[in-house]
Protein backbone atom coordinates (compact mmCIF):
# COMPACT_ATOMS: atom_id res chain seq x y z
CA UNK A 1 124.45 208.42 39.93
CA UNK A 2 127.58 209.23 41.98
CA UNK A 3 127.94 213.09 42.95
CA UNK A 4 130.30 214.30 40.62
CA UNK A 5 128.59 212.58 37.61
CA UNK A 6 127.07 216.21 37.84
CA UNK A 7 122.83 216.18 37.18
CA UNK A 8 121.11 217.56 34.11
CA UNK A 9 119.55 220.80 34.31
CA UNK A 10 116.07 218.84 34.21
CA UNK A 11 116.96 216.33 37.38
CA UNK A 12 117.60 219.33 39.21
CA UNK A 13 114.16 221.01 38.79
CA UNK A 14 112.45 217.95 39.50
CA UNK A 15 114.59 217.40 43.09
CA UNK A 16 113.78 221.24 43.67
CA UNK A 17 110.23 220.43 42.89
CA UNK A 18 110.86 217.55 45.40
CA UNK A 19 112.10 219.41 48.27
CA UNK A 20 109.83 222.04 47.92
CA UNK A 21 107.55 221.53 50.74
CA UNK A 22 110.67 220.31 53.01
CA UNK A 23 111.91 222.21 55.74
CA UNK A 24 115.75 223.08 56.24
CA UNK A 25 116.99 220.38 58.61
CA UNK A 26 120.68 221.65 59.26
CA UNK A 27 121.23 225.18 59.66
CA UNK A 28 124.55 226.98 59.93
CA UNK A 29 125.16 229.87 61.85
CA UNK A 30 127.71 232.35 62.68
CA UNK A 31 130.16 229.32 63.60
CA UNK A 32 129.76 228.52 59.82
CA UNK A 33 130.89 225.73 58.64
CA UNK A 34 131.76 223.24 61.78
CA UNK A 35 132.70 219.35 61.83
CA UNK A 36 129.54 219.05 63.69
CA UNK A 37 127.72 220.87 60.76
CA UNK A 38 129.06 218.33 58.23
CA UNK A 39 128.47 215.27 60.19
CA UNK A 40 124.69 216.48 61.21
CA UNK A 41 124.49 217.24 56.94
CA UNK A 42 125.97 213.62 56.33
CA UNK A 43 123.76 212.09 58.49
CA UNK A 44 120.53 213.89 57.17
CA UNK A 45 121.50 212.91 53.56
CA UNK A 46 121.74 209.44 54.39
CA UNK A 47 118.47 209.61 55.87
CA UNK A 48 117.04 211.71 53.16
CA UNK A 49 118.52 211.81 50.16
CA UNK A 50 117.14 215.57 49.80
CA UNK A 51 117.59 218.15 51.97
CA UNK A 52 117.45 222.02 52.98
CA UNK A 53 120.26 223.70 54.61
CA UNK A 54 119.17 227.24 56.17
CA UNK A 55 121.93 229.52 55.80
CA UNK A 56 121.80 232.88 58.38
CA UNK A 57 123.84 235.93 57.46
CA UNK A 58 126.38 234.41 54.80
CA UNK A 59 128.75 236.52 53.48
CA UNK A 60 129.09 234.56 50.43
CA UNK A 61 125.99 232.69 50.14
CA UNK A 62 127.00 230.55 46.52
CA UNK A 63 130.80 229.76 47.64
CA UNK A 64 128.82 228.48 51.04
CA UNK A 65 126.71 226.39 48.72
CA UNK A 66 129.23 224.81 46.61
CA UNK A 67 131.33 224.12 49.64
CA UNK A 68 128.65 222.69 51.35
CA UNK A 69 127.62 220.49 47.99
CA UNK A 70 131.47 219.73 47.87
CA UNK A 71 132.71 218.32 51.63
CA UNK A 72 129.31 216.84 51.63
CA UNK A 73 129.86 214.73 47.99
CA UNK A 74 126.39 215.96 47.01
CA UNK A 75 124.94 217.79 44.46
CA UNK A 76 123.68 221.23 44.52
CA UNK A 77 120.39 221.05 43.46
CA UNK A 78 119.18 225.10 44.12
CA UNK A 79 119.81 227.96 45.81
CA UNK A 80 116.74 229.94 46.95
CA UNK A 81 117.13 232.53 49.27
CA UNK A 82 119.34 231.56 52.22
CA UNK A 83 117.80 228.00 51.59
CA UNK A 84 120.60 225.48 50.16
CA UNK A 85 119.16 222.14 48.09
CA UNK A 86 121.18 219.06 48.46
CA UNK A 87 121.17 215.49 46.93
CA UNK A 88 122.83 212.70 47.64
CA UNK A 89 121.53 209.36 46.45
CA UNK A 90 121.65 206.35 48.95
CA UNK A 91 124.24 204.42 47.81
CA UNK A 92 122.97 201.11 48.68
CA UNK A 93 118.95 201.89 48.61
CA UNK A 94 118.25 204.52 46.76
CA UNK A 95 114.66 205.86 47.19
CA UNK A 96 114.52 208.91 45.14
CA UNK A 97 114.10 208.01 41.10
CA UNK A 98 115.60 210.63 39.24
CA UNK A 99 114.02 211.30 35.35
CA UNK A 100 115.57 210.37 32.51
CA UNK A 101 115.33 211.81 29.06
């Protein structure tokens, strides 16, 4: 599934159940949203598939998210807190099987 395909409410739960015991590994700060930001986020979501972004002080903490979910071509899986859930499948190997109904 390509990012835009857009994930049923039920995929989402289970890759917030997934990345529950994960801890943020980019974090944006009062620079926002850099270049070095995005490629850090790119890189982790190639690694990962899911990840946590930790945001600090946002002044808009959903546009952030979408944004974030957007420039990155993932989907936004949750927002919890200042804690950002993002998914992007491998596109060669994926490694996280998403349910189907």
């Amino acid at each position: 599934m390509s990012a835009g395909e857009g994930l049923a409410g039920f995929q989402r739960k289970h890759l917030r159940a997934l990345a529950h015991p994960l801890r943020p590994v980019v974090q944006i700060g009062e620079a926002g949203l850099s270049d070095a930001v995005l490629a850090a986020l790119d890189s982790a979501l190639s690694d990962h598939e899911l990840v946590k972004v930790r945001l600090y002080q946002p002044e808009d903490k959903k546009g952030l998210a979408e944004e974030l979910a957007r420039r990155a071509n993932a989907e936004l899986c949750g927002l919890v807190g200042h804690t950002v859930i993002l998914y992007r499948a491998h596109p060669d190997t994926p490694r996280i099987e998403l349910p189907t109904r």
